[in-house]
C-alpha atoms as a PDB file:
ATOM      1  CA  UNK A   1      16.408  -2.019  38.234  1.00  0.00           C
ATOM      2  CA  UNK A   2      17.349  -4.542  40.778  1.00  0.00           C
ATOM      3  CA  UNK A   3      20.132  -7.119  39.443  1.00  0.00           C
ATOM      4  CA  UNK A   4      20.521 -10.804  40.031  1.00  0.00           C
ATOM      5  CA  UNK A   5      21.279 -12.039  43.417  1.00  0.00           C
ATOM      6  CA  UNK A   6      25.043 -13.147  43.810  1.00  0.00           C
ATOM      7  CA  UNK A   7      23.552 -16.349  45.626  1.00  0.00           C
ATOM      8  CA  UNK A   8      21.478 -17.018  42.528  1.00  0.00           C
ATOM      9  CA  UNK A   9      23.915 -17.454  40.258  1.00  0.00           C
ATOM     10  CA  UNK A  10      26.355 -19.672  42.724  1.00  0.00           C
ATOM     11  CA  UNK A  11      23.459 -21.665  42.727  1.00  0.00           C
ATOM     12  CA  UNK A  12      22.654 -22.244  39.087  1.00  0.00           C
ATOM     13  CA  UNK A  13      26.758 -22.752  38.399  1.00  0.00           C
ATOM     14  CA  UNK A  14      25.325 -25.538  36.830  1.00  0.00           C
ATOM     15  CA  UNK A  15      24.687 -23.505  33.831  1.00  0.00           C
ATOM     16  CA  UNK A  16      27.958 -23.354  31.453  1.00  0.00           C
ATOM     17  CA  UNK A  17      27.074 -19.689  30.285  1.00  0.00           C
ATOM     18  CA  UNK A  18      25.894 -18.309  33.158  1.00  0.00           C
ATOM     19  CA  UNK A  19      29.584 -19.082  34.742  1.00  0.00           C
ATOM     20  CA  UNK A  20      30.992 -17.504  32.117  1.00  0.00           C
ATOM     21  CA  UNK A  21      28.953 -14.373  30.686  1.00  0.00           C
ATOM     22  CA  UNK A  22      27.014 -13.428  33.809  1.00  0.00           C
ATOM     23  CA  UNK A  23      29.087 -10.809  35.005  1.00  0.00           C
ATOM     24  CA  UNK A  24      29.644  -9.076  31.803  1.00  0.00           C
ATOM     25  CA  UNK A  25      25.952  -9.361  31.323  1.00  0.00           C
ATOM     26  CA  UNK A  26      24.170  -8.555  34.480  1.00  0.00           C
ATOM     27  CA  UNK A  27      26.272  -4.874  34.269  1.00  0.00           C
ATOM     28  CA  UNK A  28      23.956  -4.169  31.263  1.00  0.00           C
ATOM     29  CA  UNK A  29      20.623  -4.027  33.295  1.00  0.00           C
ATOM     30  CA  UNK A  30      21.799  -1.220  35.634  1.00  0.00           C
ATOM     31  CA  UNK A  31      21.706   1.323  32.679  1.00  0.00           C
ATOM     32  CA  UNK A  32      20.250   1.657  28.815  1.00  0.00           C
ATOM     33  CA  UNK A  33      23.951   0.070  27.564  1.00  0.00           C
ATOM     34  CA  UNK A  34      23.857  -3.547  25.836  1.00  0.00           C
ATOM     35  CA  UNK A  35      26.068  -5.780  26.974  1.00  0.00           C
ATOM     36  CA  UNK A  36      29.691  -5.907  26.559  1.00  0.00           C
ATOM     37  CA  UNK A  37      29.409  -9.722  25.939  1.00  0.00           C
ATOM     38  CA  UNK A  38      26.669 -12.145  25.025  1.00  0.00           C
ATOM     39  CA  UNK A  39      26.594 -16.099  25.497  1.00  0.00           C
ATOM     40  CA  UNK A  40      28.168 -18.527  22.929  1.00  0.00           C
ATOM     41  CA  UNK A  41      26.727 -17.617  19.291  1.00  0.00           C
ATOM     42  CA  UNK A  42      25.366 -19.900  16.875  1.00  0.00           C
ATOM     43  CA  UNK A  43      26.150 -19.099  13.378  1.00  0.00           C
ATOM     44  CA  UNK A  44      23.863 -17.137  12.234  1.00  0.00           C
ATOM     45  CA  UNK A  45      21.982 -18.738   8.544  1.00  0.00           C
ATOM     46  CA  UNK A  46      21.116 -22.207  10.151  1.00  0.00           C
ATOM     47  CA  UNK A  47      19.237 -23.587  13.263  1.00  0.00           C
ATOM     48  CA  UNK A  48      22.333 -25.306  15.614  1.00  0.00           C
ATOM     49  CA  UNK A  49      21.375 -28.707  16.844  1.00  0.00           C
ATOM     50  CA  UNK A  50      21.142 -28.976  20.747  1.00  0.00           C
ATOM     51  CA  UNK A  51      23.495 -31.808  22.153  1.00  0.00           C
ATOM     52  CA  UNK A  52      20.969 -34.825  23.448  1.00  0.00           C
ATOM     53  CA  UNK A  53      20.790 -34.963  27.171  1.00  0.00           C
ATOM     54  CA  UNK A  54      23.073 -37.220  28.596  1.00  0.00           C
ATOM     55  CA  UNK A  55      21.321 -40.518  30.221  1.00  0.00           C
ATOM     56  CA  UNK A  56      21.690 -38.812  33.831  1.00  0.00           C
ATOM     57  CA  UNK A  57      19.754 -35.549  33.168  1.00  0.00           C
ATOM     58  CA  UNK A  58      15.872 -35.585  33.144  1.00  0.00           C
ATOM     59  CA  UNK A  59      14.315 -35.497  29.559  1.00  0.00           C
ATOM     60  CA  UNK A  60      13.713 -31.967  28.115  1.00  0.00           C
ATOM     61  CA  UNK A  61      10.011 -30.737  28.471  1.00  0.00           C
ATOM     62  CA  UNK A  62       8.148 -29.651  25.763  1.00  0.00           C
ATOM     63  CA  UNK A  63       8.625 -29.864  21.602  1.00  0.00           C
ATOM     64  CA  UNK A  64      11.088 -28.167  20.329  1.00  0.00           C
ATOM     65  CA  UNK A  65       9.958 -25.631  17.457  1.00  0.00           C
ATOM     66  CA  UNK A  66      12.155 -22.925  15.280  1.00  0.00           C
ATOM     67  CA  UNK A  67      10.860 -20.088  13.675  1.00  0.00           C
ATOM     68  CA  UNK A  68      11.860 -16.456  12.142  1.00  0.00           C
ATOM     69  CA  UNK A  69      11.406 -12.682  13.551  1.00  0.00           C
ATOM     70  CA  UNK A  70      10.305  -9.969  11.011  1.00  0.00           C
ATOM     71  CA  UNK A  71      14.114  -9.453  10.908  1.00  0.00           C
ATOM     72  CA  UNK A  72      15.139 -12.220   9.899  1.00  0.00           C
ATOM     73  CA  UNK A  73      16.586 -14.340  13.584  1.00  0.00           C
ATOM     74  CA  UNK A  74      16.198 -18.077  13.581  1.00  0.00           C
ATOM     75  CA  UNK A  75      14.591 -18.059  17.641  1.00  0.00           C
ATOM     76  CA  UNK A  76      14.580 -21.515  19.384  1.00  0.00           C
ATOM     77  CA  UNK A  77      11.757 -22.416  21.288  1.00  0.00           C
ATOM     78  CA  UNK A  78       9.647 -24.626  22.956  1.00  0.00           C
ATOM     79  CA  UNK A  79       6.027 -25.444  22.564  1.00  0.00           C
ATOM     80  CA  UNK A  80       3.565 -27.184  25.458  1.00  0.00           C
ATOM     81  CA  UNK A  81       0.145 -27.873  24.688  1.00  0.00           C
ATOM     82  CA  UNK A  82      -3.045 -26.301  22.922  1.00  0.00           C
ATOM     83  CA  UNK A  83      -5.352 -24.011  24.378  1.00  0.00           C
ATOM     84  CA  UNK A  84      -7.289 -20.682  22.593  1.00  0.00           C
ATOM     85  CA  UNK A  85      -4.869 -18.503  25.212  1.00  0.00           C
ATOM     86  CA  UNK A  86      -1.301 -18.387  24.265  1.00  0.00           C
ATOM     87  CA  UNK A  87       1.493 -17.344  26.348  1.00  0.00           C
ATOM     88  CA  UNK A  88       4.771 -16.961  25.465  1.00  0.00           C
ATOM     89  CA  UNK A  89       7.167 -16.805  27.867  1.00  0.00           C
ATOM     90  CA  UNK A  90      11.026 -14.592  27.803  1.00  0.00           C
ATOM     91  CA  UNK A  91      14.018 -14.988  30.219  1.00  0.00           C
ATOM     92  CA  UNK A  92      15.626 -12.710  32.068  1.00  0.00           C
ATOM     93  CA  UNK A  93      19.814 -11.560  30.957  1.00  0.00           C
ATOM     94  CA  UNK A  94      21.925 -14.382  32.496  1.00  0.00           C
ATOM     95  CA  UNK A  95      19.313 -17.500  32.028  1.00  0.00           C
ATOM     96  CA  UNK A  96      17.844 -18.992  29.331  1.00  0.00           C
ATOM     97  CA  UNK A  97      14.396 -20.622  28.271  1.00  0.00           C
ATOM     98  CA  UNK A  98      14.753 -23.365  30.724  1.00  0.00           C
ATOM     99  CA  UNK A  99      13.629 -21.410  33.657  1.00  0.00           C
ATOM    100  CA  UNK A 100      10.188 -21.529  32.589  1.00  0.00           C
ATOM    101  CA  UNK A 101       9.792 -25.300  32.172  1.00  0.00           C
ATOM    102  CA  UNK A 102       8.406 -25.856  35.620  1.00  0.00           C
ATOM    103  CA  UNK A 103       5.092 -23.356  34.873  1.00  0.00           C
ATOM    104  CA  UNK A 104       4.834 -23.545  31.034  1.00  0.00           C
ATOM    105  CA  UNK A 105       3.967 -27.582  30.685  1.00  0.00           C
ATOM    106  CA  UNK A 106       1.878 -27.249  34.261  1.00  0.00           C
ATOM    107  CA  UNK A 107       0.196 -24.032  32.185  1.00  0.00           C
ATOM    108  CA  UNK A 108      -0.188 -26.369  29.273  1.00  0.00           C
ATOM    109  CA  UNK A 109      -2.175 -28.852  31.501  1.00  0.00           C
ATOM    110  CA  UNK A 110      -4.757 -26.342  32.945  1.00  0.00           C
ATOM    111  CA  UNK A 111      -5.317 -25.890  28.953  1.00  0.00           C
ATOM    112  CA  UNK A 112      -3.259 -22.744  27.531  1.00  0.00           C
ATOM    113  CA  UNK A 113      -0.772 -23.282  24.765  1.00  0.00           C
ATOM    114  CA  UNK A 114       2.414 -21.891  26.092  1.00  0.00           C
ATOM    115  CA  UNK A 115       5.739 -21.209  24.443  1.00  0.00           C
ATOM    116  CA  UNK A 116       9.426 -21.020  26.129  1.00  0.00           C
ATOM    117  CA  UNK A 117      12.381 -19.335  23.641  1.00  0.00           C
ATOM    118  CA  UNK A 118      15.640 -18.333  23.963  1.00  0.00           C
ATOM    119  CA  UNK A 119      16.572 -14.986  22.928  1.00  0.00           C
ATOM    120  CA  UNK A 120      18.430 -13.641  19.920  1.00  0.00           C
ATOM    121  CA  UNK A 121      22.379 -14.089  20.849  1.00  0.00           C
ATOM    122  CA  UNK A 122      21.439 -17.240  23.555  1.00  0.00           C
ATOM    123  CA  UNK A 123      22.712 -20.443  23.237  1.00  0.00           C
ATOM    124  CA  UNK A 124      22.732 -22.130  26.387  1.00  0.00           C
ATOM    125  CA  UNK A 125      24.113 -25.579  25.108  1.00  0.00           C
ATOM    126  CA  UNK A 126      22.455 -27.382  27.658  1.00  0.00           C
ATOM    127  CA  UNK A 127      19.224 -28.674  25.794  1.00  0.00           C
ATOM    128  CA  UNK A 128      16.984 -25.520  25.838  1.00  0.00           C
ATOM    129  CA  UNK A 129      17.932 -24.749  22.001  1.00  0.00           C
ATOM    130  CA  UNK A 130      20.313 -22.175  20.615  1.00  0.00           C
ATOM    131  CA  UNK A 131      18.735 -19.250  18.999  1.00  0.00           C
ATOM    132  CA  UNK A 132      21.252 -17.104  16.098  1.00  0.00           C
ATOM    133  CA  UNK A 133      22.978 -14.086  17.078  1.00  0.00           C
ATOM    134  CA  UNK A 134      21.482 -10.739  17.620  1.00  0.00           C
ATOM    135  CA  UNK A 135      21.394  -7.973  20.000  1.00  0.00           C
ATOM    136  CA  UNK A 136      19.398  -7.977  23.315  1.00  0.00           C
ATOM    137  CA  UNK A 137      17.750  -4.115  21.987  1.00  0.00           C
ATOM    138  CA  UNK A 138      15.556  -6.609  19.569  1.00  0.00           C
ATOM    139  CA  UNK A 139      14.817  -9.387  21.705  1.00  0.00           C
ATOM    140  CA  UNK A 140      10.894  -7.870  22.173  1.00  0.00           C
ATOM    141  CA  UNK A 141      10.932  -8.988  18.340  1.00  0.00           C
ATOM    142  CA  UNK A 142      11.440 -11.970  19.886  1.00  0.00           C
ATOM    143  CA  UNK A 143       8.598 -12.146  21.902  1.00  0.00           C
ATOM    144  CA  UNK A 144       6.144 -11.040  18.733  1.00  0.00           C
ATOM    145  CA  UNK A 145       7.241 -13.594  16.739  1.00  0.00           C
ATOM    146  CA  UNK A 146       6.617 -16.110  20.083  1.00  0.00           C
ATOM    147  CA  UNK A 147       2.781 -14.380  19.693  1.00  0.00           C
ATOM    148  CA  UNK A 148       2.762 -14.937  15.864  1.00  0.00           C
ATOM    149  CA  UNK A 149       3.582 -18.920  16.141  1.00  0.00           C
ATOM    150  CA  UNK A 150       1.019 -19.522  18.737  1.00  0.00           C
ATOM    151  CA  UNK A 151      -1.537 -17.750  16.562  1.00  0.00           C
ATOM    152  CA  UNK A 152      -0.697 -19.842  14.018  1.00  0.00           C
ATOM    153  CA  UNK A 153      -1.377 -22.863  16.166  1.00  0.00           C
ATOM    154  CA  UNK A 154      -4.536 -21.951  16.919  1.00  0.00           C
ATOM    155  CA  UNK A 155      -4.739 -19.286  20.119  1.00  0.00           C
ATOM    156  CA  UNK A 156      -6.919 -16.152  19.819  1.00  0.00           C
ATOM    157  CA  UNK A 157      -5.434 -14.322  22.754  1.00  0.00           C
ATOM    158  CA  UNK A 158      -2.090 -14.000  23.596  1.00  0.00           C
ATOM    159  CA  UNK A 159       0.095 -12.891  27.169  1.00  0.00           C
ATOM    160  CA  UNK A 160       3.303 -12.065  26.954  1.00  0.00           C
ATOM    161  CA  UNK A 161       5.450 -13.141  30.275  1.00  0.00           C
ATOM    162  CA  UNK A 162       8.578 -11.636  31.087  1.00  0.00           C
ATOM    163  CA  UNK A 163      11.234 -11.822  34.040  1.00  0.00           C
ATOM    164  CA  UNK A 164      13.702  -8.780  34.424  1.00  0.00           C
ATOM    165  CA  UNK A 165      15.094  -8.478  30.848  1.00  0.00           C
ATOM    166  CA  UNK A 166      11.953 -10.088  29.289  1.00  0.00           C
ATOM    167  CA  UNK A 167       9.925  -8.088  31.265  1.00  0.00           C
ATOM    168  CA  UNK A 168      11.236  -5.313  29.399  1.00  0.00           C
ATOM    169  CA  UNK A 169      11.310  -6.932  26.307  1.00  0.00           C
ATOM    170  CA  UNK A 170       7.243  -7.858  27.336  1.00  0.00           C
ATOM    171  CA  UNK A 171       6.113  -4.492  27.430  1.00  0.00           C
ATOM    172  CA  UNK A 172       8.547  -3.171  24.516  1.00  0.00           C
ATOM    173  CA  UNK A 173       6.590  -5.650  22.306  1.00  0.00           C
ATOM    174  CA  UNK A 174       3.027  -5.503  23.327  1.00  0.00           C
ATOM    175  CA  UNK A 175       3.310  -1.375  22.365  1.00  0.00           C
ATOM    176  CA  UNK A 176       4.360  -2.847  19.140  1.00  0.00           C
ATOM    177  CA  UNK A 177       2.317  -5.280  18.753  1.00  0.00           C
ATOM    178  CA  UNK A 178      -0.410  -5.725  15.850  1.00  0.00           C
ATOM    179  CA  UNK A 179      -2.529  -7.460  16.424  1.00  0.00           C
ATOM    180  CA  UNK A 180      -2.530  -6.118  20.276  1.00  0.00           C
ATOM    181  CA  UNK A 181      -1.701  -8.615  23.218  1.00  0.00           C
ATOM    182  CA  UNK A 182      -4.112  -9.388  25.233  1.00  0.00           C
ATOM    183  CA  UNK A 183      -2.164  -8.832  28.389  1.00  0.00           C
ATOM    184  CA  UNK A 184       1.160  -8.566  30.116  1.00  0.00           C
ATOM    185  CA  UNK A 185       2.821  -9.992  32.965  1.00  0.00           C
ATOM    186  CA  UNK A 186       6.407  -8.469  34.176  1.00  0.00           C
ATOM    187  CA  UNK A 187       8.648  -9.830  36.747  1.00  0.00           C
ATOM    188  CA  UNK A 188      10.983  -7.287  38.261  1.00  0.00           C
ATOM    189  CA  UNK A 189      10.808  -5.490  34.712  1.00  0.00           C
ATOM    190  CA  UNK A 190      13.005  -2.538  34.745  1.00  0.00           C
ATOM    191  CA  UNK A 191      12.494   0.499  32.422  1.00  0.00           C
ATOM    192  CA  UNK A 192      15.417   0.645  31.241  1.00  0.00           C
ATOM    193  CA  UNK A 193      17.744  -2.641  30.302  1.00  0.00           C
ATOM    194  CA  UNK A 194      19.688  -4.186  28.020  1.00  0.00           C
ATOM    195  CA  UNK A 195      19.053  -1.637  25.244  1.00  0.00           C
ATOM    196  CA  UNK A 196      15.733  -1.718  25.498  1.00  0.00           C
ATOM    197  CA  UNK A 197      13.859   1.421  27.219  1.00  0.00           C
ATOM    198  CA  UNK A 198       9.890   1.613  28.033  1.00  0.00           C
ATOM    199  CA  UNK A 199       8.389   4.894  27.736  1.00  0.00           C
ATOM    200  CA  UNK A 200       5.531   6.019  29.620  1.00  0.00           C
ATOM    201  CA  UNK A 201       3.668   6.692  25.903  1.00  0.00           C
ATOM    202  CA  UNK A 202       4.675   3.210  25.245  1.00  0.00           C
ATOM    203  CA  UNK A 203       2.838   1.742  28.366  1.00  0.00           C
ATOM    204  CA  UNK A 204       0.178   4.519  27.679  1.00  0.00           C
ATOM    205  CA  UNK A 205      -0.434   2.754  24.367  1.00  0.00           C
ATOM    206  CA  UNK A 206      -0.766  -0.676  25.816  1.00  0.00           C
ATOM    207  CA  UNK A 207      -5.049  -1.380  25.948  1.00  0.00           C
ATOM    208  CA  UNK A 208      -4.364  -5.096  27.545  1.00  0.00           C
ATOM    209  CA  UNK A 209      -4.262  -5.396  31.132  1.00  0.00           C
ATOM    210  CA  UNK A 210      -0.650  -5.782  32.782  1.00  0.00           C
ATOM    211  CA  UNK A 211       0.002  -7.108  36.289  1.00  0.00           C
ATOM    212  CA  UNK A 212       3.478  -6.192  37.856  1.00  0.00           C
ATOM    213  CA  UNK A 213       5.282  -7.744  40.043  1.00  0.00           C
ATOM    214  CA  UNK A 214       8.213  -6.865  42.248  1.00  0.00           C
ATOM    215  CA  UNK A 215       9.842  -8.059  45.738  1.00  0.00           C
ATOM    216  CA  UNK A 216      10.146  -5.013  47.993  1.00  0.00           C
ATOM    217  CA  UNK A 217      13.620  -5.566  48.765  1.00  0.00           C
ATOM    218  CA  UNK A 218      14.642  -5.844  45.491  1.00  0.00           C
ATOM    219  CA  UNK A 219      16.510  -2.926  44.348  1.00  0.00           C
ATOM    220  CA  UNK A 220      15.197  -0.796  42.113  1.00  0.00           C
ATOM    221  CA  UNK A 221      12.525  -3.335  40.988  1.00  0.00           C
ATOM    222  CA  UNK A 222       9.459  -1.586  43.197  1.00  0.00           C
ATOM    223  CA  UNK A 223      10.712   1.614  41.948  1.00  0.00           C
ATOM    224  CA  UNK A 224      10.741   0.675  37.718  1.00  0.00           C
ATOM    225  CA  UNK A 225       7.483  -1.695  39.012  1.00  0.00           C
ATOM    226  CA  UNK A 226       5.741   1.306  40.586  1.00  0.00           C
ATOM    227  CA  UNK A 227       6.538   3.388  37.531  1.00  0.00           C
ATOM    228  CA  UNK A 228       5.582   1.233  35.073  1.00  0.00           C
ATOM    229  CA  UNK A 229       2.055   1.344  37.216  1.00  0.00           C
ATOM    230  CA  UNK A 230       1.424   4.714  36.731  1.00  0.00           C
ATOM    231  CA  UNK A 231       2.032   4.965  33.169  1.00  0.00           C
ATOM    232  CA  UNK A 232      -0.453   2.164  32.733  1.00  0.00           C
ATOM    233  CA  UNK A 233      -3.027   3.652  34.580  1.00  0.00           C
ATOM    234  CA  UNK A 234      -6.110   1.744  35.286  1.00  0.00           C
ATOM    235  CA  UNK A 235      -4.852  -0.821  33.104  1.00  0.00           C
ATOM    236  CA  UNK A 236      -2.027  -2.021  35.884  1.00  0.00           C
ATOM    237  CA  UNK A 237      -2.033  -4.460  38.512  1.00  0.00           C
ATOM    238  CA  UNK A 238       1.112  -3.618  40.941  1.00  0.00           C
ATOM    239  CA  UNK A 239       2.050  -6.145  43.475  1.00  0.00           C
ATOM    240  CA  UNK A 240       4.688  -5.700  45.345  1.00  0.00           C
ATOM    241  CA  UNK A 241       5.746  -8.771  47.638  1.00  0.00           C
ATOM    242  CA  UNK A 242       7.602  -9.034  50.780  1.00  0.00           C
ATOM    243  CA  UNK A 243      10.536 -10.289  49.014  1.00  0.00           C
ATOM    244  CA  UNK A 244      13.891  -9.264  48.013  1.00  0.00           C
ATOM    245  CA  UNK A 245      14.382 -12.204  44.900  1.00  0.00           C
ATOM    246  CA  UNK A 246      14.162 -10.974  41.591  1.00  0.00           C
ATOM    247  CA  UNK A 247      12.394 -11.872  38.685  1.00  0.00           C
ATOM    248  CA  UNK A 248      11.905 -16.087  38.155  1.00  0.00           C
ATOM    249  CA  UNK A 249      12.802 -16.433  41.372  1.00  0.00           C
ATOM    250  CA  UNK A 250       9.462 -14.756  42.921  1.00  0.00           C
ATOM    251  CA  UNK A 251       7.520 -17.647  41.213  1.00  0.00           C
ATOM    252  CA  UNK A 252       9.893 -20.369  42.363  1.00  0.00           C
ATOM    253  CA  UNK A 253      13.382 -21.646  43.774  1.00  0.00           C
ATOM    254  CA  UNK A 254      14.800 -18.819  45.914  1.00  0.00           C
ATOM    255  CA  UNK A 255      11.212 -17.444  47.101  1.00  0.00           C
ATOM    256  CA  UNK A 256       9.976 -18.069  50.267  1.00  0.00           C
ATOM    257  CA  UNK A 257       6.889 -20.948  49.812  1.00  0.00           C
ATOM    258  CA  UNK A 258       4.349 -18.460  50.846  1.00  0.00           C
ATOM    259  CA  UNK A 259       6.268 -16.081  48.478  1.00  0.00           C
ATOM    260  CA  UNK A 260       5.981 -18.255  45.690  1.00  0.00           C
ATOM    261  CA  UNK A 261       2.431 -19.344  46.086  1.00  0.00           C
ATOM    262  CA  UNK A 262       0.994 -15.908  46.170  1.00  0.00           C
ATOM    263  CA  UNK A 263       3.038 -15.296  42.554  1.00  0.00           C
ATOM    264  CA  UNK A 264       1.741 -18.090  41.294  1.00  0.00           C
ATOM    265  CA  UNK A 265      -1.446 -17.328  41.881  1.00  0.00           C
ATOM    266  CA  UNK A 266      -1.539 -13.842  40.743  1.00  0.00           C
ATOM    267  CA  UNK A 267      -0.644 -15.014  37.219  1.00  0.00           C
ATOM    268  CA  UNK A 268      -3.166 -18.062  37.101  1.00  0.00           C
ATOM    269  CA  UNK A 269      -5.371 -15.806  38.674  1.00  0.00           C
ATOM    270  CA  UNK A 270      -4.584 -12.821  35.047  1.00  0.00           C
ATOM    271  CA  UNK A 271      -4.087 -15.895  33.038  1.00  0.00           C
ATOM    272  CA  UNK A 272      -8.014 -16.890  33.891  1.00  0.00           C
ATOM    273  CA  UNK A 273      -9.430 -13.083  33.752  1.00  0.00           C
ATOM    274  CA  UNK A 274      -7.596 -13.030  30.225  1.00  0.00           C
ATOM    275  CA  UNK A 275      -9.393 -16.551  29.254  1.00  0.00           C
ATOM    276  CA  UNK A 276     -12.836 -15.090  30.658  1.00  0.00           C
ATOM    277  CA  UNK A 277     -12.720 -12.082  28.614  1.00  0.00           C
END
């Protein structure tokens, strides 16, 4: 798979444990090893309380929620509005929850119940909620227990949304999951990343649509994109932009506008087929 642009991260500096764990981390999604290194740790046992935004930073979106895997991981999250279609939203390997808070509350508006969380072994420290520790290889349990809450809140159909690593993670969990998703959206998923691997009989068992998306010029994201395609047969939507950004930034902040826009409108445009159905 493709890996982070190095101008990405100088721009989001801003980000305490991106500066510090990034390139340990980014390392891991060339090949099936988990990372050497993982952000700050909470102690695992208890939920960690987020430090309150200082008076200078804009308020944190959303309500903040907690809640357990099947294993056992205290996951911070994020909840924005109600809506029978859930989506539940996973990061890629050097960010953190907060890189969805620009389309999850404008999601929430157009009437889906949406759900931001930060992986096992995340803590960003910067308001988005630290999650206890845990290895990346489980972080599609994650994503099901993202599914779980929101169909406890009232959704009957559920997407799971990934960007590089939760991409991964997205289609890892929806071969697992039970009940099924109702579709998946990946981001520059790779096959192969962070422990996690997708087999083609685990795509092959996937009955929910799945739209893909990768920039052309984006490693080996069109590559893992195109393969991922195949396996899912009829079920896939492959759309591969004239881009070379990966993952969250095809939707928004690196992306050229008319880059973006088209993104953005393939997933409302799923989102709405998946609400139709």
């Amino acid at each position: 798979m493709g890996i982070e642009p190095n101008r990405r991260i100088a721009e989001r500096s801003v980000r305490t444990f991106v500066a510090i764990a990034v390139a340990v981390l980014a390392a891991a999604c060339s090949g099936s090893v988990e990372p050497a290194a993982t952000p700050p740790m909470p102690t695992p046992g208890a939920m960690p309380a987020s430090p309150e935004p200082s008076s200078t930073q804009a308020p944190t979106p959303g309500v903040p929620i907690a809640f357990r895997t099947t294993d056992g991981v205290l996951i911070a999250g994020r909840v924005f509005g109600d809506g029978r279609v859930g989506v539940v939203f996973g990061h890629q390997i050097d960010t953190d929850q907060s890189d969805w808070w620009d389309l999850a509350p404008a999601l929430a508006e157009e009437g889906y119940a949406t759900l931001t969380l930060d992986f096992r072994g995340y803590c960003p420290r910067d308001g988005a909620g630290c999650s206890e520790d845990g290895s990346t290889a489980e972080a599609w349990r994650d994503l099901l227990a993202g599914a779980h809450l929101l169909r406890s809140r009232g959704a009957d159909r559920i997407v799971l949304v990934g960007a590089s690593m939760g991409g991964t993670a997205a289609m890892v969990a929806a071969s697992r999951a039970d009940p099924p998703v109702d579709g998946v959206i990946g981001l520059s998923a790779p096959t192969d990343c962070c422990g996690m691997t997708v087999e083609g009989a685990d795509v092959g068992s996937i009955t929910a649509p799945m739209l893909l998306i990768a920039g052309r010029d984006d490693g080996d994201a069109p590559a893992s994109a195109h393969q991922l395609a195949r396996w899912a047969g009829e079920n896939g939507q492959l759309v591969i932009l004239d881009s070379g950004e990966h993952g969250i930034d095809l939707i928004g902040g690196l992306a050229a506008p008319d880059i973006e826009r088209r993104a953005n409108t393939l997933i409302r445009t799923f989102l709405e087929r998946v609400a139709s159905r």
